[in-house]
PDB file of N, CA and C in Angstrom:
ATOM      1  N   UNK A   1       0.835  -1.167   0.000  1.00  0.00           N
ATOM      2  CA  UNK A   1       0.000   0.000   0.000  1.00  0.00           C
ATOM      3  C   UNK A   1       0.879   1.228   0.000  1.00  0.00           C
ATOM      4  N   UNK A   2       0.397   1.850  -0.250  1.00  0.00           N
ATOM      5  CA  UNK A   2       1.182   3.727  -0.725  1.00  0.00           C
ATOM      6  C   UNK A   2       0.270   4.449  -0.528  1.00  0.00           C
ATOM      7  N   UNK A   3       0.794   5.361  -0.449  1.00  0.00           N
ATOM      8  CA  UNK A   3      -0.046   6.897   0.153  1.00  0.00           C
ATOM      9  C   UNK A   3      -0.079   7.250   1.505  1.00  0.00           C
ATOM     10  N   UNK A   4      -0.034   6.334   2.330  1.00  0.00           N
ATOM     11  CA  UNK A   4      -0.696   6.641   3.765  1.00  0.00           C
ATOM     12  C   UNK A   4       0.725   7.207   4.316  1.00  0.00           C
ATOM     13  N   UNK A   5       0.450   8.270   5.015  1.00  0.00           N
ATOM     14  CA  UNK A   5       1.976   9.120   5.699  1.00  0.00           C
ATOM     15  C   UNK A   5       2.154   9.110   6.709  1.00  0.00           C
ATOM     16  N   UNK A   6       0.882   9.559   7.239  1.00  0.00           N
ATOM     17  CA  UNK A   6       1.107   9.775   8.991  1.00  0.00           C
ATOM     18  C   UNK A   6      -0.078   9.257   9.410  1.00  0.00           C
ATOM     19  N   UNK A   7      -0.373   9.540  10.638  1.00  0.00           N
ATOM     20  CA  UNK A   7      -1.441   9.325  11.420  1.00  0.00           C
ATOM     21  C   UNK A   7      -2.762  10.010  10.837  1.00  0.00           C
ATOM     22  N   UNK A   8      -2.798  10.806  10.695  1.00  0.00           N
ATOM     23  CA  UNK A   8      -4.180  11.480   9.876  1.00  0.00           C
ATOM     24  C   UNK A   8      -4.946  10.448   8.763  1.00  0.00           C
ATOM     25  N   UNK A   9      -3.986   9.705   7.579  1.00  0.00           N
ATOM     26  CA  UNK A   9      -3.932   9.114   6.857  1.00  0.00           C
ATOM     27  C   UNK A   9      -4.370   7.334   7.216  1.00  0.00           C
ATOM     28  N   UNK A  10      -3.524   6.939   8.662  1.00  0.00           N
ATOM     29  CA  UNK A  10      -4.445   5.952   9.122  1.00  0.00           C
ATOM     30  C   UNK A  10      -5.753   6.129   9.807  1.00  0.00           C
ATOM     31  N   UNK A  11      -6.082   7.276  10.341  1.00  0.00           N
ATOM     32  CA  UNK A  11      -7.421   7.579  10.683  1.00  0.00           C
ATOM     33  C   UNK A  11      -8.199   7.528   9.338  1.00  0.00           C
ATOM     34  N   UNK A  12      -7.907   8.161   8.530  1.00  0.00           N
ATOM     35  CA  UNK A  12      -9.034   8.093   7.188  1.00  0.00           C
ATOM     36  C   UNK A  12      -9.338   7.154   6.639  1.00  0.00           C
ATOM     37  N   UNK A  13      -8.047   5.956   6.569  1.00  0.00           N
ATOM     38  CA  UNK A  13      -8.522   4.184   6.022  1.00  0.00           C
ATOM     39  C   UNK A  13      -9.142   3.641   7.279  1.00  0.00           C
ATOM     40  N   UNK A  14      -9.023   3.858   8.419  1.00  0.00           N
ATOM     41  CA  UNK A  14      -9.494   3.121   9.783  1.00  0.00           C
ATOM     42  C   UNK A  14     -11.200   3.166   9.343  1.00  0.00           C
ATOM     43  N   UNK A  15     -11.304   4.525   9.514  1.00  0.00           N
ATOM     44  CA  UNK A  15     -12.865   5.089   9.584  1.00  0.00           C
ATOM     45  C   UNK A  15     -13.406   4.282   7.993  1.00  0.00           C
ATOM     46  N   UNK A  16     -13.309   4.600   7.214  1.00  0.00           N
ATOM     47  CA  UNK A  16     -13.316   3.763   5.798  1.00  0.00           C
ATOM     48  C   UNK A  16     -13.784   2.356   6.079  1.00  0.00           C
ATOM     49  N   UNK A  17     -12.940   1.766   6.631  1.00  0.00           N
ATOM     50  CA  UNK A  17     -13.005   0.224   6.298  1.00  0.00           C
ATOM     51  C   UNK A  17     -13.527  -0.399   7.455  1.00  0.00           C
ATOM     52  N   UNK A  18     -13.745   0.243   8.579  1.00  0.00           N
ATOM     53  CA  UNK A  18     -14.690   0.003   9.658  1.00  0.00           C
ATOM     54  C   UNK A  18     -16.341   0.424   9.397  1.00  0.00           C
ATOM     55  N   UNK A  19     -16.560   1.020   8.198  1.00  0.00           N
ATOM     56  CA  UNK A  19     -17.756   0.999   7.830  1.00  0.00           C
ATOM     57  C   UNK A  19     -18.623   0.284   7.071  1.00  0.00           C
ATOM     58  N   UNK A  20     -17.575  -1.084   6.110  1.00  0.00           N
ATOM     59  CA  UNK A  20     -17.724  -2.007   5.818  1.00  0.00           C
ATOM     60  C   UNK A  20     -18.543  -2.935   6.904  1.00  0.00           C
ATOM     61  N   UNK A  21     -19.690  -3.064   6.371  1.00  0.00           N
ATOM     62  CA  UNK A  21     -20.644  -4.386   7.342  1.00  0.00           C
ATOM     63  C   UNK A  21     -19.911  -5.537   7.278  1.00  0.00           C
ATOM     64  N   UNK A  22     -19.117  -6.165   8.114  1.00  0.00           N
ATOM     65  CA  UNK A  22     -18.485  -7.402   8.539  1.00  0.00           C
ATOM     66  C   UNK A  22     -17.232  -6.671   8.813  1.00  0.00           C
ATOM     67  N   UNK A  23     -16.657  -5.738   8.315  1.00  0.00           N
ATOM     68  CA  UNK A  23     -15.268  -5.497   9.137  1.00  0.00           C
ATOM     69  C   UNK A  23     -15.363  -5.488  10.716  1.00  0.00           C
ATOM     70  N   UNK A  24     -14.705  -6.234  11.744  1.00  0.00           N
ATOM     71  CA  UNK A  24     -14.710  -6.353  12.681  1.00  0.00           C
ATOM     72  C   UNK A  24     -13.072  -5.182  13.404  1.00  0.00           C
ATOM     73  N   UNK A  25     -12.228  -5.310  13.004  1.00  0.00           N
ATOM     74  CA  UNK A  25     -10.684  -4.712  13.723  1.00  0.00           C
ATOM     75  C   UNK A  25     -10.066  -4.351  12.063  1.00  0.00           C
ATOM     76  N   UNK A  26      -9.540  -3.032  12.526  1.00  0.00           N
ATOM     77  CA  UNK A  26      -8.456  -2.623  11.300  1.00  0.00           C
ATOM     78  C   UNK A  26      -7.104  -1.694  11.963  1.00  0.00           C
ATOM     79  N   UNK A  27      -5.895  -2.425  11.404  1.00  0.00           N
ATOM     80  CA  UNK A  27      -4.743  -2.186  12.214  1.00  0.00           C
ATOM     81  C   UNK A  27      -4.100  -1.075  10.802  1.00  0.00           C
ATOM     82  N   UNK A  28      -3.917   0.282  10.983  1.00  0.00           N
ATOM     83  CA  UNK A  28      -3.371   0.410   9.460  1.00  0.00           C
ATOM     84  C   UNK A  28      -1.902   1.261  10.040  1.00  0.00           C
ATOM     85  N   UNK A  29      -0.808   0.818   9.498  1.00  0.00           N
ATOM     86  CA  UNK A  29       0.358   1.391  10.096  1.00  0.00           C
ATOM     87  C   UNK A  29       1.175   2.423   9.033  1.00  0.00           C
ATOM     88  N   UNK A  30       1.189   3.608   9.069  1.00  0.00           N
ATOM     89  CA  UNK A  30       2.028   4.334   8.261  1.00  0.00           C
ATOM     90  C   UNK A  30       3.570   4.031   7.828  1.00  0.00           C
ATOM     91  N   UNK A  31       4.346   3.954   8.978  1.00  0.00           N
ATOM     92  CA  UNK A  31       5.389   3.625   8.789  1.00  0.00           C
ATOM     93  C   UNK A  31       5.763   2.417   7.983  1.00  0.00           C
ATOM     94  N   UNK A  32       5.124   1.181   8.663  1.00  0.00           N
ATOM     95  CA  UNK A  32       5.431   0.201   7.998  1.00  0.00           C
ATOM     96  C   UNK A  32       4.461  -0.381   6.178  1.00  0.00           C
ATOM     97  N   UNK A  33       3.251   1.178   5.911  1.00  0.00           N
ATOM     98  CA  UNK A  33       2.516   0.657   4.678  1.00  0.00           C
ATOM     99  C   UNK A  33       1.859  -0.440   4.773  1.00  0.00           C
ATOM    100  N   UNK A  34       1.287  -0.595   5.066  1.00  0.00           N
ATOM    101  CA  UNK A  34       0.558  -1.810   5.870  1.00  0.00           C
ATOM    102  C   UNK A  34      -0.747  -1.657   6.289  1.00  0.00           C
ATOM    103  N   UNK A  35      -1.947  -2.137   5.900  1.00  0.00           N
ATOM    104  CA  UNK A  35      -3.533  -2.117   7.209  1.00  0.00           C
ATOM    105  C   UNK A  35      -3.632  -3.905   7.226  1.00  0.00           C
ATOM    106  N   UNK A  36      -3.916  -4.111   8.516  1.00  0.00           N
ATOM    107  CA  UNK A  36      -4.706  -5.299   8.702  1.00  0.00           C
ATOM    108  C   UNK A  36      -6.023  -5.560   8.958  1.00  0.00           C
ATOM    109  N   UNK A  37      -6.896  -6.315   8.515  1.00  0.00           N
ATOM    110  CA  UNK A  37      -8.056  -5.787   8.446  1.00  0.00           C
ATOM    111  C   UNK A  37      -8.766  -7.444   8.743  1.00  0.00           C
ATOM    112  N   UNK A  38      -9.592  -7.144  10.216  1.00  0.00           N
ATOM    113  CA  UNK A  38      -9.897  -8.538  10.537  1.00  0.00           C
ATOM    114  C   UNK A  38     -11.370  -8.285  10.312  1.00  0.00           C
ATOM    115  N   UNK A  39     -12.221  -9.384   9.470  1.00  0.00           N
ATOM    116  CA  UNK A  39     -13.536  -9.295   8.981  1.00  0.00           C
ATOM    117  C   UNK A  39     -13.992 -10.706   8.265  1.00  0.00           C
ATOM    118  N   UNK A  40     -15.213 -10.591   8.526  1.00  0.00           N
ATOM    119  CA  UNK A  40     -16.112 -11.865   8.219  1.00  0.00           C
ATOM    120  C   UNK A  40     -17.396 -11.593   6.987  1.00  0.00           C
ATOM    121  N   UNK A  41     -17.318 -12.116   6.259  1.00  0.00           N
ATOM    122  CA  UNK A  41     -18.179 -12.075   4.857  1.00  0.00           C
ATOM    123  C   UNK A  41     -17.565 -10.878   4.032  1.00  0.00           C
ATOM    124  N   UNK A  42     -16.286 -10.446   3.878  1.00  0.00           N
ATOM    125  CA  UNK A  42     -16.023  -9.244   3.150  1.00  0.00           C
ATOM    126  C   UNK A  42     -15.214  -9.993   2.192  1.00  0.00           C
ATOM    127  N   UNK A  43     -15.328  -9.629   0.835  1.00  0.00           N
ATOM    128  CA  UNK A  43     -14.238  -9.653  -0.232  1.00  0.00           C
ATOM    129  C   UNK A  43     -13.330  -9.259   0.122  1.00  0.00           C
ATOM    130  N   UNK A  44     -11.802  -9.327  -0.553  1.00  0.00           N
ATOM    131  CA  UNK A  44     -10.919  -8.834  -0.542  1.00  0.00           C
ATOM    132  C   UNK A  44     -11.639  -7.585  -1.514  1.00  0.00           C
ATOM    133  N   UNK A  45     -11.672  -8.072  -2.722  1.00  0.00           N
ATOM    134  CA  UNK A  45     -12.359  -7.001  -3.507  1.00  0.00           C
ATOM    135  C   UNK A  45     -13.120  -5.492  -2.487  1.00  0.00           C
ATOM    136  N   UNK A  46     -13.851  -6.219  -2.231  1.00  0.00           N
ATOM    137  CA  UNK A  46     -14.335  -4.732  -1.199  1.00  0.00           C
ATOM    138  C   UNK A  46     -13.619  -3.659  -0.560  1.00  0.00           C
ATOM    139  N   UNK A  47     -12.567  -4.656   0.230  1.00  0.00           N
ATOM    140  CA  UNK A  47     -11.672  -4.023   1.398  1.00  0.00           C
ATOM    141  C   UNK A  47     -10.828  -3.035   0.221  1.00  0.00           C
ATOM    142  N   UNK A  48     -10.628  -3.853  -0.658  1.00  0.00           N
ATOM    143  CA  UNK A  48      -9.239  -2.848  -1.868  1.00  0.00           C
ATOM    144  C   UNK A  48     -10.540  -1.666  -2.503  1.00  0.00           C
ATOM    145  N   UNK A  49     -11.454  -1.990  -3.050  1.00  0.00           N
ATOM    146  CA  UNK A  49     -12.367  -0.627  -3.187  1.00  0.00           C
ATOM    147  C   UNK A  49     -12.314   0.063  -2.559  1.00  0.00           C
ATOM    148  N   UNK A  50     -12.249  -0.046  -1.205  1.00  0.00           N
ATOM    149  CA  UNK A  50     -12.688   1.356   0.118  1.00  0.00           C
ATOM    150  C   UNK A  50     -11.529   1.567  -0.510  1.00  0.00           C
ATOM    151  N   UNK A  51     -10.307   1.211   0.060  1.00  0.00           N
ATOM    152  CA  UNK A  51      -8.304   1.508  -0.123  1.00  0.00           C
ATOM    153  C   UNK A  51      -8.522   2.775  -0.822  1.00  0.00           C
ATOM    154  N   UNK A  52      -9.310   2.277  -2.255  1.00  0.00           N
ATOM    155  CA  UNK A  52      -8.841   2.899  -3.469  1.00  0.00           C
ATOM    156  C   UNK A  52      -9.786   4.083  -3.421  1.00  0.00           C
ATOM    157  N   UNK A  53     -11.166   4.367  -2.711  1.00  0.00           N
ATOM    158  CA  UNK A  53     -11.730   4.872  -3.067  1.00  0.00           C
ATOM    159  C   UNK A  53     -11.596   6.126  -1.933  1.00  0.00           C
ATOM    160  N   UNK A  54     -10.510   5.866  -0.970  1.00  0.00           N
ATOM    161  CA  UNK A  54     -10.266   6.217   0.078  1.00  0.00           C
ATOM    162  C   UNK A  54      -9.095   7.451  -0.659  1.00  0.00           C
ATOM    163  N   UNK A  55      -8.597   7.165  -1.508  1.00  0.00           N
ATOM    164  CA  UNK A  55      -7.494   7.866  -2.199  1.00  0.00           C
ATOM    165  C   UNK A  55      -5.936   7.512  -1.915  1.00  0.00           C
ATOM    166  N   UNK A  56      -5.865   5.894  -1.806  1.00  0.00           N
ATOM    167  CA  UNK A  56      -4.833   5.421  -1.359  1.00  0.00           C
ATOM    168  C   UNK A  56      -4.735   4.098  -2.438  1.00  0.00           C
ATOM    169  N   UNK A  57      -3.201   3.630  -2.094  1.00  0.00           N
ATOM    170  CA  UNK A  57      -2.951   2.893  -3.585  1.00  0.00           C
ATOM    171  C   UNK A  57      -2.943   1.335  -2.800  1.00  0.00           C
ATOM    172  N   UNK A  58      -3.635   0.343  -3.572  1.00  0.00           N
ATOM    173  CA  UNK A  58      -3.134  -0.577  -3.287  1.00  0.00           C
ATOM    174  C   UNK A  58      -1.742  -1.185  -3.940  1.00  0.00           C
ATOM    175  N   UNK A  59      -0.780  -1.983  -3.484  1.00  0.00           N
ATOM    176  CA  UNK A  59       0.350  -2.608  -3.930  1.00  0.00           C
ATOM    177  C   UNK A  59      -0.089  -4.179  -3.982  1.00  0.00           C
ATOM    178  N   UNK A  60       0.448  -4.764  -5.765  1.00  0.00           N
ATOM    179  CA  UNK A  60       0.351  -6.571  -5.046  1.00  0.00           C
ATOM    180  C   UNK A  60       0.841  -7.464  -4.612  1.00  0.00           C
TER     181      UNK A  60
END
């Protein structure tokens, strides 16, 4: 993942992908580029839509 800088930036994917119905926990770390995202009935597909729609890049 790319884009995310600081803390502001994991607040904006946090809030995002916690609004997903089945996201349960989302860990998103700037430094290391990284969200973990613990959830039940969600696509991957989904989770990378919010990412993207969030204004952040996914990496594969």
């Amino acid at each position: 993942m790319s884009g995310m800088t600081c803390g502001n930036c994991e607040a904006k994917i946090t809030r995002a992908l916690l609004e997903i119905r089945g996201v349960k926990k989302v860990v998103a770390s700037s430094s290391e580029s990284r969200i973990t995202v613990m959830a039940k009935g969600v696509s991957e597909n989904k989770i990378t839509e919010v990412i993207r729609s969030s204004g952040f890049v996914v990496n594969p």
